[in-house]
C-alpha atoms as a PDB file:
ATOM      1  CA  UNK A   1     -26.591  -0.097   8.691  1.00  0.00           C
ATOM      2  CA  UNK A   2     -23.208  -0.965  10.203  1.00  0.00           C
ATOM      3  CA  UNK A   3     -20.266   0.401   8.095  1.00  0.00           C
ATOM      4  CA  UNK A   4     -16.389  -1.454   8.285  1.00  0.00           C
ATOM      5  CA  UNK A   5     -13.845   0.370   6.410  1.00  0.00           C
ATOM      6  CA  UNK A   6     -11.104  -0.431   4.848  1.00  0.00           C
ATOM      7  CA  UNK A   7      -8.021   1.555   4.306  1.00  0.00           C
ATOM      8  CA  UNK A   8      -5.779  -0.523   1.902  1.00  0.00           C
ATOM      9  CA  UNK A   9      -1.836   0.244   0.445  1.00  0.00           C
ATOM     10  CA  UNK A  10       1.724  -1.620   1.036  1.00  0.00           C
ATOM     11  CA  UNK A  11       2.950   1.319   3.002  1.00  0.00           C
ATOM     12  CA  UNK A  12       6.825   1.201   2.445  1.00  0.00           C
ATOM     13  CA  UNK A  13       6.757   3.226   4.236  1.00  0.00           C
ATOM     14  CA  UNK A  14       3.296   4.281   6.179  1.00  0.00           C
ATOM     15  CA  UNK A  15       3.965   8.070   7.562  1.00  0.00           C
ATOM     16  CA  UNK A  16       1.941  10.703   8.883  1.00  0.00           C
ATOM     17  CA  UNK A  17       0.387  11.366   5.605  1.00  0.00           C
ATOM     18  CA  UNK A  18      -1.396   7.956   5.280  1.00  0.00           C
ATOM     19  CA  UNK A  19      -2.145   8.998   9.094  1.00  0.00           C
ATOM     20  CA  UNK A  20      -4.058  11.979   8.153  1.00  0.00           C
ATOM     21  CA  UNK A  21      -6.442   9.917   5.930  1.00  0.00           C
ATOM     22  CA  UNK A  22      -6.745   7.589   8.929  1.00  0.00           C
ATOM     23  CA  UNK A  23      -8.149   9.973  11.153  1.00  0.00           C
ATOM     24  CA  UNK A  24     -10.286  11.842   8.101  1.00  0.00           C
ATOM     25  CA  UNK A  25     -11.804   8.341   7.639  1.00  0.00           C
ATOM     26  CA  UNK A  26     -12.085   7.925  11.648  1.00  0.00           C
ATOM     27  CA  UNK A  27     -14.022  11.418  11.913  1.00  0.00           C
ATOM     28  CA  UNK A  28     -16.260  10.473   9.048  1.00  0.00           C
ATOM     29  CA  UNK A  29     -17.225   6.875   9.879  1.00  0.00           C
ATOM     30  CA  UNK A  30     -16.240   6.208  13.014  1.00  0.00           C
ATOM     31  CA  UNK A  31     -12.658   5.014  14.816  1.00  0.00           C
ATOM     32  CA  UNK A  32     -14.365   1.897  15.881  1.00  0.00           C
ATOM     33  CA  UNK A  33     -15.204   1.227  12.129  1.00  0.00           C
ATOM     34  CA  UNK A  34     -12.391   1.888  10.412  1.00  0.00           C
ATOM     35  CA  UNK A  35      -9.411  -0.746   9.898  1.00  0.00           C
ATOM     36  CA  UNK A  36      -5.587  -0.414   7.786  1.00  0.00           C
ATOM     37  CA  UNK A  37      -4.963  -3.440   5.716  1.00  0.00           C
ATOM     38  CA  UNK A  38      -1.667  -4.417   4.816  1.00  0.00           C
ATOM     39  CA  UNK A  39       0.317  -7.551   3.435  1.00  0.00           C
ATOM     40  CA  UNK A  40       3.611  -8.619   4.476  1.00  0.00           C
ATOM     41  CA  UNK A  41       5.093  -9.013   1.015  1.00  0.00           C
ATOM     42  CA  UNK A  42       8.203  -7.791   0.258  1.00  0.00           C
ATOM     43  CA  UNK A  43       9.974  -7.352  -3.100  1.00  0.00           C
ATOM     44  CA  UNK A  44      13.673  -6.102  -3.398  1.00  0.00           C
ATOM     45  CA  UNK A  45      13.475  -2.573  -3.869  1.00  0.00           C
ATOM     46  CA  UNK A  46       9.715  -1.339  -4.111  1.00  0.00           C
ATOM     47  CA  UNK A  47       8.734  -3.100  -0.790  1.00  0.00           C
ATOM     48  CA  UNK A  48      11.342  -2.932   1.454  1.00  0.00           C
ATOM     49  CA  UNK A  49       9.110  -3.336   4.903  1.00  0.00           C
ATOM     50  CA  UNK A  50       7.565  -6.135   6.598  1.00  0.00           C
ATOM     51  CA  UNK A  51       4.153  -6.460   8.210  1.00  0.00           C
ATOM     52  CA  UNK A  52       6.109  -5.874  11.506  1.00  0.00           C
ATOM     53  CA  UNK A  53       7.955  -2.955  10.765  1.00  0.00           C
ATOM     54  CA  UNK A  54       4.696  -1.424   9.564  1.00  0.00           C
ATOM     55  CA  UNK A  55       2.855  -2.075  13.032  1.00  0.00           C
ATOM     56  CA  UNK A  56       5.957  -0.601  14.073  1.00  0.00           C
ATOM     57  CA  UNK A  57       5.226   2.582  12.179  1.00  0.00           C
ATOM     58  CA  UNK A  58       1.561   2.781  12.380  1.00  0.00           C
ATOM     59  CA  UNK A  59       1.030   2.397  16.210  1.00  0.00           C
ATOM     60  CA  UNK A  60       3.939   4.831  16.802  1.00  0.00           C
ATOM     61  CA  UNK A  61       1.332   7.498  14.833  1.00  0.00           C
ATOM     62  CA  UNK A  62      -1.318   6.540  17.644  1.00  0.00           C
ATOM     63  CA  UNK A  63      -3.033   3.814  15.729  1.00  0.00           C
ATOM     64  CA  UNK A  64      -4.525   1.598  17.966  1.00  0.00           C
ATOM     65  CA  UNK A  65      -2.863  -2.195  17.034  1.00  0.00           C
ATOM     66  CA  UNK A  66      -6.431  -4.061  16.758  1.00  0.00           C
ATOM     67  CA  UNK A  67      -7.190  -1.978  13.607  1.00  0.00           C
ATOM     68  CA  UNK A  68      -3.991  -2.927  11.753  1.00  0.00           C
ATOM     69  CA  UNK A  69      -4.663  -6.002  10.152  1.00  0.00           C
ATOM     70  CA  UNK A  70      -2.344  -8.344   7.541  1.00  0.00           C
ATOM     71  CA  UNK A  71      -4.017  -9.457   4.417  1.00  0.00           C
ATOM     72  CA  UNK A  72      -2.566 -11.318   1.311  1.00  0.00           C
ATOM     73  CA  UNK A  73      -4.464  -8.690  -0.805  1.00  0.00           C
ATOM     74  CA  UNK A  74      -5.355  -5.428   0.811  1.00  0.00           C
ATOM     75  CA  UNK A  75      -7.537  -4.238  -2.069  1.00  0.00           C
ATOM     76  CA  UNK A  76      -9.526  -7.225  -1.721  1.00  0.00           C
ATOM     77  CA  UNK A  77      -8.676  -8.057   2.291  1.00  0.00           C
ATOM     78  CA  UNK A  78     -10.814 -11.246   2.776  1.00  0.00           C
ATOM     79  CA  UNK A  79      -9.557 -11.486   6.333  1.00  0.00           C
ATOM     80  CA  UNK A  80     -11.329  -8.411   7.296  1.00  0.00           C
ATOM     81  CA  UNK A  81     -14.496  -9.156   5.070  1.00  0.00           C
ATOM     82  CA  UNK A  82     -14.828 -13.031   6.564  1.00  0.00           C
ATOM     83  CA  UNK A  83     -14.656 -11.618   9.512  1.00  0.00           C
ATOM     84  CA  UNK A  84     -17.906  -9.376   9.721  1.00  0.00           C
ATOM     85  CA  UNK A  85     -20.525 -11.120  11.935  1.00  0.00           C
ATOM     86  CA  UNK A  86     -23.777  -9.474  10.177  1.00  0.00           C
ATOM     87  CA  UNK A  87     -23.118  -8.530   6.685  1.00  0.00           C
ATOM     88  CA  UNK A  88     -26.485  -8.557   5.977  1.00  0.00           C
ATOM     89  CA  UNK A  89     -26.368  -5.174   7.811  1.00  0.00           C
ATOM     90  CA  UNK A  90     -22.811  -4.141   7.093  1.00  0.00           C
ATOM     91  CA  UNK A  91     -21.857  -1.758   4.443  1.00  0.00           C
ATOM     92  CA  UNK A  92     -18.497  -2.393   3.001  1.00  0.00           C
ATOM     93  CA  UNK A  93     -15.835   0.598   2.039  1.00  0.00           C
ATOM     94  CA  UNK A  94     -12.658   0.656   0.525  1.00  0.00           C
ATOM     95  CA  UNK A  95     -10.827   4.008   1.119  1.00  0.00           C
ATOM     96  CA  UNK A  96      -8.612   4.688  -2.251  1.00  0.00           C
ATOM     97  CA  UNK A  97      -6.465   8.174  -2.709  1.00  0.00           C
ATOM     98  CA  UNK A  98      -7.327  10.397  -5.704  1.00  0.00           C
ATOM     99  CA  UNK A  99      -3.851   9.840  -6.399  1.00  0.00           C
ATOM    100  CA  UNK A 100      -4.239   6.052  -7.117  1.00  0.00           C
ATOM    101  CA  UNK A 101      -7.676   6.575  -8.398  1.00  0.00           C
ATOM    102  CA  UNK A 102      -6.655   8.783 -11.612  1.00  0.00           C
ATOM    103  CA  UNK A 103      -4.600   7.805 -14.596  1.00  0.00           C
ATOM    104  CA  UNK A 104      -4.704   5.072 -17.049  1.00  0.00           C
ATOM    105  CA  UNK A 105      -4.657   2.587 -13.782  1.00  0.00           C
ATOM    106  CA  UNK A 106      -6.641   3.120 -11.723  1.00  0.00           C
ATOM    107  CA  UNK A 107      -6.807   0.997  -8.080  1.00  0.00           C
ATOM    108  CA  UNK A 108     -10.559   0.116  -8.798  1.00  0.00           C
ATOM    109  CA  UNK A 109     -12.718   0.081 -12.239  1.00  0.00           C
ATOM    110  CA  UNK A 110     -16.626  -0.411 -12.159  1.00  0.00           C
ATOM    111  CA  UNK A 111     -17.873  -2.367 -14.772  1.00  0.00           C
ATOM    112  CA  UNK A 112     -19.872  -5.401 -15.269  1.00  0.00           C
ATOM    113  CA  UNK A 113     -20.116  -9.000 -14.165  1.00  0.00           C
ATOM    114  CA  UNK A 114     -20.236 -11.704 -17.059  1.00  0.00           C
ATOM    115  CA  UNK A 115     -23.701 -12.008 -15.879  1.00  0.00           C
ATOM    116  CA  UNK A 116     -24.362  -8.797 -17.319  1.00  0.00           C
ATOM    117  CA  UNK A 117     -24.778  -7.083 -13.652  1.00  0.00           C
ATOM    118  CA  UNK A 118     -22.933  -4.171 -12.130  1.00  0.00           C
ATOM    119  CA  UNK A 119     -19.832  -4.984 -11.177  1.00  0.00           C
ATOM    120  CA  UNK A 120     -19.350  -6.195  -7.205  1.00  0.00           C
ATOM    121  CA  UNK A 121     -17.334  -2.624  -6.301  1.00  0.00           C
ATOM    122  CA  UNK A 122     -19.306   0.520  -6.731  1.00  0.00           C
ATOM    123  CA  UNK A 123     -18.114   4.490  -6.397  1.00  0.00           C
ATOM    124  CA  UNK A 124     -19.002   5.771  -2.889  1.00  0.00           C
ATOM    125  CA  UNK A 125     -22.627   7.458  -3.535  1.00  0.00           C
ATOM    126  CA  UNK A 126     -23.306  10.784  -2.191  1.00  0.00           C
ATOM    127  CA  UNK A 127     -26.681  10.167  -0.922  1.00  0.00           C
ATOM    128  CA  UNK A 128     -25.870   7.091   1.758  1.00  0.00           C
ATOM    129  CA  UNK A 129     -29.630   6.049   1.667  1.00  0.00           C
ATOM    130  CA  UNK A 130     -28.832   4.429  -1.711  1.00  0.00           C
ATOM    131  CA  UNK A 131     -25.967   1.990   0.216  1.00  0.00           C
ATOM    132  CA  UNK A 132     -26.577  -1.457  -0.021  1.00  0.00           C
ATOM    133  CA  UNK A 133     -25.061  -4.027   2.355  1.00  0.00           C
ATOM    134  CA  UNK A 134     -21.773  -6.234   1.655  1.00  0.00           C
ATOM    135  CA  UNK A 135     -23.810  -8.816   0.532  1.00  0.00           C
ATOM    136  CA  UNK A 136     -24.593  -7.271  -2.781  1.00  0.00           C
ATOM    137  CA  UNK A 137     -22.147  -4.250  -3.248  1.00  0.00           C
ATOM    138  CA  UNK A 138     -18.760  -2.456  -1.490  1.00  0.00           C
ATOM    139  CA  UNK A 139     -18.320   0.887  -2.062  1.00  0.00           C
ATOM    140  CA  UNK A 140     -15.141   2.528  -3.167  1.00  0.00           C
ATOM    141  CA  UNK A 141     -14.333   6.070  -1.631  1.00  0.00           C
ATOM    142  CA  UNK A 142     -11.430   8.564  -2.715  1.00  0.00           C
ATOM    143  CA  UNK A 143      -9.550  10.291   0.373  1.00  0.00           C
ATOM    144  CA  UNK A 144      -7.426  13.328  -0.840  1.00  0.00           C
ATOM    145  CA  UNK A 145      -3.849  13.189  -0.915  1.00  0.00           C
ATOM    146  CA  UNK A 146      -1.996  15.079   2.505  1.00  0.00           C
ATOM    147  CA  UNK A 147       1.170  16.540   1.640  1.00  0.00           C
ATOM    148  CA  UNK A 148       3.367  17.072   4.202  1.00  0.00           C
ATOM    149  CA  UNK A 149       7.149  18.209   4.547  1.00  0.00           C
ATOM    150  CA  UNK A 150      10.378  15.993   4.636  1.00  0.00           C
ATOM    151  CA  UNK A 151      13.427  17.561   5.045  1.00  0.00           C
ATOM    152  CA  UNK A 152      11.283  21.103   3.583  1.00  0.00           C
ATOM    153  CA  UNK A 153      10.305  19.397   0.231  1.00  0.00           C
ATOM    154  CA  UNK A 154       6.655  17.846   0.131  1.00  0.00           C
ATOM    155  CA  UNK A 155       6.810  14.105   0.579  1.00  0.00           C
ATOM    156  CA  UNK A 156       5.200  13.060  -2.681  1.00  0.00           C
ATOM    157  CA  UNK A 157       5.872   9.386  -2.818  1.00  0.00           C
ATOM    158  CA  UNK A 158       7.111   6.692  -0.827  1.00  0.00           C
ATOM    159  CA  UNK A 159       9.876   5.841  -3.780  1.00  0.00           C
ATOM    160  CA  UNK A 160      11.197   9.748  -3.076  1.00  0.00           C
ATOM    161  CA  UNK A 161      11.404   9.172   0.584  1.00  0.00           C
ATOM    162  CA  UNK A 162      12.970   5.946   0.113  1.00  0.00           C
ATOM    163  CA  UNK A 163      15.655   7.534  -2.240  1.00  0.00           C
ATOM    164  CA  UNK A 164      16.087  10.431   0.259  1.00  0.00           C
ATOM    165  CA  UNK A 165      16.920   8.418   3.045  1.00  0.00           C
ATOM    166  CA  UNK A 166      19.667   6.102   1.156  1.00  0.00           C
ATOM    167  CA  UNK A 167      21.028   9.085   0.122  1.00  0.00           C
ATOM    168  CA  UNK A 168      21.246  11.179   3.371  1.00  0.00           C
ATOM    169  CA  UNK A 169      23.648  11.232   6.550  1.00  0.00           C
ATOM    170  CA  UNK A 170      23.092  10.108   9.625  1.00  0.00           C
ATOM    171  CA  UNK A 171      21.522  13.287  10.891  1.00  0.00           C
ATOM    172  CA  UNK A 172      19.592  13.635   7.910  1.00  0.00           C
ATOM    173  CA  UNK A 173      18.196   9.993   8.457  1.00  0.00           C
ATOM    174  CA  UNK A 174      17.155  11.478  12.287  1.00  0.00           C
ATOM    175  CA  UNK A 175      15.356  14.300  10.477  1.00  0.00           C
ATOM    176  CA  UNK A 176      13.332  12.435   8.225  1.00  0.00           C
ATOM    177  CA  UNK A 177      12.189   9.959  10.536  1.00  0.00           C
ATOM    178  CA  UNK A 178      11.083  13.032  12.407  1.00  0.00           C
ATOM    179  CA  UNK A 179       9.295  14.276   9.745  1.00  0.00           C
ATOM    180  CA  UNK A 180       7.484  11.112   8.752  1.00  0.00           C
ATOM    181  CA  UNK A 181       6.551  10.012  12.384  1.00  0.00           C
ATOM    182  CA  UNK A 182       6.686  13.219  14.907  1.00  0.00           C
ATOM    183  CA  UNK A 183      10.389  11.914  16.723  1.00  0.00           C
ATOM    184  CA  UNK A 184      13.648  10.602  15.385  1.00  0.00           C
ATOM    185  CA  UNK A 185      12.581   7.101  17.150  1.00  0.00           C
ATOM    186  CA  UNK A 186      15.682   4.859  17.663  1.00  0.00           C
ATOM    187  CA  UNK A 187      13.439   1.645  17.390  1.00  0.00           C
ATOM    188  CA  UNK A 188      12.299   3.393  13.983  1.00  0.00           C
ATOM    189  CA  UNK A 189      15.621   4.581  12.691  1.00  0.00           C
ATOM    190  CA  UNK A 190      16.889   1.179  13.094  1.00  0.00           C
ATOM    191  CA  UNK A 191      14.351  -0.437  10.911  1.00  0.00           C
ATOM    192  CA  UNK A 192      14.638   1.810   8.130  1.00  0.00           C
ATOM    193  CA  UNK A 193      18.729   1.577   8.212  1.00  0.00           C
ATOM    194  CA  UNK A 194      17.863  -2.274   8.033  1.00  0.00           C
ATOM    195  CA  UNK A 195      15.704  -2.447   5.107  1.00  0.00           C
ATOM    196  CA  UNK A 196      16.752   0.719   3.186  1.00  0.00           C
ATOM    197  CA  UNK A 197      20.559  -0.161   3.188  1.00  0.00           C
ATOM    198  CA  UNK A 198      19.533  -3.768   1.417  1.00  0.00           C
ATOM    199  CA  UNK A 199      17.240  -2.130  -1.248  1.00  0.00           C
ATOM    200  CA  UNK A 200      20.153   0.223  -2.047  1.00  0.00           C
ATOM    201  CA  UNK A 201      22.729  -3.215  -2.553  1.00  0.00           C
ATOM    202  CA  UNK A 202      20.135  -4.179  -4.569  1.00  0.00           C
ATOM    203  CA  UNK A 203      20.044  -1.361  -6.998  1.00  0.00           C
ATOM    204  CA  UNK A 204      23.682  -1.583  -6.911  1.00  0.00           C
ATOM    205  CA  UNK A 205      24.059  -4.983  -7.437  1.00  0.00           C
ATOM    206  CA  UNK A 206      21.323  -4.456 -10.587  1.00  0.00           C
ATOM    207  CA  UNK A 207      23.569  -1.193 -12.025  1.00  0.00           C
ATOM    208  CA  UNK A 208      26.513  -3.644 -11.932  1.00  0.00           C
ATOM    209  CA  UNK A 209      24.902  -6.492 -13.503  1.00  0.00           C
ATOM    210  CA  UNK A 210      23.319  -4.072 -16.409  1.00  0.00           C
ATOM    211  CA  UNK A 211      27.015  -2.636 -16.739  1.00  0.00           C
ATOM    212  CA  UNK A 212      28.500  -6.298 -16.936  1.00  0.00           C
ATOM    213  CA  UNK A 213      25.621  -7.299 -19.293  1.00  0.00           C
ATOM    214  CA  UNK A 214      26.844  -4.741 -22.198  1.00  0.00           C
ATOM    215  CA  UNK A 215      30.808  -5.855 -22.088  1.00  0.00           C
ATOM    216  CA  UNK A 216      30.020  -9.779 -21.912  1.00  0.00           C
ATOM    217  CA  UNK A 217      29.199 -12.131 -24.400  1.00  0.00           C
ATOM    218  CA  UNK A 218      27.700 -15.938 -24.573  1.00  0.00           C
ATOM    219  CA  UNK A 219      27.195 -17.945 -21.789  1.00  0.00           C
ATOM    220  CA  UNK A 220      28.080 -15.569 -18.905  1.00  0.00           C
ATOM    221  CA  UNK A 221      25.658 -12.838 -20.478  1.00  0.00           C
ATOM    222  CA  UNK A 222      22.697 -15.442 -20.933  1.00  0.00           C
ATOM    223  CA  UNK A 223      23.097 -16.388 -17.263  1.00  0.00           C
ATOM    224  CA  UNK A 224      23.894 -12.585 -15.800  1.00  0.00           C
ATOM    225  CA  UNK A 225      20.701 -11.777 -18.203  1.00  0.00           C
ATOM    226  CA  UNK A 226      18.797 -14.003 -16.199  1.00  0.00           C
ATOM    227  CA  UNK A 227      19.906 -13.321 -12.971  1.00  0.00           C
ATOM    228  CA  UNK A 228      18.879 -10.041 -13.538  1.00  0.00           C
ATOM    229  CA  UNK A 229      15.574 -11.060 -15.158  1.00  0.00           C
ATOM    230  CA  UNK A 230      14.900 -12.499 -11.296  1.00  0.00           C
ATOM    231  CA  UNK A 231      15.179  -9.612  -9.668  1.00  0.00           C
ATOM    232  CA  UNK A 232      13.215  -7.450 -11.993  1.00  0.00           C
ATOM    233  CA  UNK A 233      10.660 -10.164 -11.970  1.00  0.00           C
ATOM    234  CA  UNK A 234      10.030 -10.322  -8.232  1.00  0.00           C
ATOM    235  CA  UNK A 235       9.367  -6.573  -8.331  1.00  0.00           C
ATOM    236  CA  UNK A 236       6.938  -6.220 -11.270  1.00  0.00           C
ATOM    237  CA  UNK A 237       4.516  -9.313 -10.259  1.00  0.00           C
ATOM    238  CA  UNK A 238       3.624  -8.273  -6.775  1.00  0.00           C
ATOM    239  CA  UNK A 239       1.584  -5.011  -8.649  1.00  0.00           C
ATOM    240  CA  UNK A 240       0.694  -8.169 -11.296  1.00  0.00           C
ATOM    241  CA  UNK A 241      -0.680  -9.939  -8.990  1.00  0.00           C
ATOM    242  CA  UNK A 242      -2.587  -7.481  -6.564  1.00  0.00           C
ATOM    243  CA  UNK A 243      -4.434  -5.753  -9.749  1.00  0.00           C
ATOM    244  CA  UNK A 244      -5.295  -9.677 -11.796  1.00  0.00           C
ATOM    245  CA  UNK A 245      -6.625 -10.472  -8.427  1.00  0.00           C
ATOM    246  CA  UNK A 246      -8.582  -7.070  -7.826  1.00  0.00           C
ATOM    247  CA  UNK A 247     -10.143  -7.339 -11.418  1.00  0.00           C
ATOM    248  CA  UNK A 248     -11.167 -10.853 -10.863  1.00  0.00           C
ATOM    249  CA  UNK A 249     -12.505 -10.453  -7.373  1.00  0.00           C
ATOM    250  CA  UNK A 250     -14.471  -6.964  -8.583  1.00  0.00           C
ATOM    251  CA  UNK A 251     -15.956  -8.134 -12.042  1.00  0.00           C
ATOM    252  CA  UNK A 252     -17.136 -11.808 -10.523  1.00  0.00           C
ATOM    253  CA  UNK A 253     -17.877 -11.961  -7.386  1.00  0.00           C
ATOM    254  CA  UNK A 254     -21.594 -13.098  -6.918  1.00  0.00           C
END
């Protein structure tokens, strides 16, 4: 059996964390085998990055371009799964962190089809001779979570390191794109002073309209209220969307 894996997440941003897994997943199933997928949706705050700026990122970590590949969904990442010549002889992984595995939500849940089979996805096995090709189940693998130092603090979401770089200097900015990628890269430094400075006149611009909201009244409130609404709205339905589709694709495919 062949094996393709895929290594899904928005990345905003992908550092030398998600690198880490990379190469864990590289050692373990092969370089050749092994492929990032990534959208190039954006959302005011939460998703800063585009599909470009990610390459950007990624191949500046020593991932090789060809294995980088933008999807609509990348827990679901039809363009890599077309794109398998033989999938009767292809077995199918997605690479999840324990991180996004645990909870109340997790990425993936296994249960069954509405024709009463096991659902499409299925938890990694531990004995590989019981792997059965894409064409009747993918496999879902956890990865453990790398921690790694920004500015001496572990790096323990990519909402903190946002957050850390609007709120630093100029040479902390340097340092922290050190720490994420190995060198302050200009090319690098310039992207994140880009996209960062826009998600931070965003959360301004919401802290003003949530402090106008309380001291107006009728008409004006209705339409800052919906303004507002917007903005929250375009954050909370890209996770909306990626888990409906997930659960659909996962329960029902055939």
């Amino acid at each position: 059996m062949n094996f393709v894996v895929v290594y899904p997440g928005r990345y905003h941003p992908f550092h030398k964390g998600h690198k880490s897994v990379y190469d864990y997943l590289s050692k373990k199933f092969g370089a050749d085998n092994v492929y990032i997928a990534t959208s190039d949706v954006q959302a005011p705050v939460t998703s800063p990055f585009t599909f470009g700026d990610k390459v950007q990122m990624m191949t500046k970590l020593g991932i090789p371009s060809g294995h980088i590949v933008k999807v609509k969904n990348p827990y679901i990442a039809d363009e890599i799964r077309n794109d398998i010549s033989d999938p009767e002889n292809t077995v199918l992984v997605f690479a999840v962190s324990e991180k996004d595995m645990s909870g109340e939500k997790p990425r993936f849940r296994f249960g069954v089809k509405k024709n009463g089979e096991p659902s499409y996805m299925q938890p990694f096995p531990s004995d590989q001779k019981k792997l059965e090709p894409m064409t009747k189940h993918a496999y879902v693998i956890t990865v453990p979570v790398t921690t790694f130092k920004v500015q001496g603090a572990d790096a323990d979401s990519a909402s903190a390191i946002r957050e850390k770089y609007i709120s630093g200097n100029s040479n902390d900015r340097d340092t922290i794109i050190a720490d994420l990628y190995g060198e302050a890269y200009p090319d690098l430094r310039a992207i994140f002073d880009h996209r960062l400075s826009n998600v931070e006149k965003t959360q301004k611009f919401v802290a003003e309209m949530r402090r106008k909201i309380t001291t107006s009244t009728g008409k004006q409130k209705l339409k800052m209220i919906s303004l507002l609404e917007s903005v929250l709205d375009l954050e909370s339905s890209v996770e909306k969307t990626i888990n409906e589709d997930i659960r659909e694709d996962y329960l029902n495919e055939k």
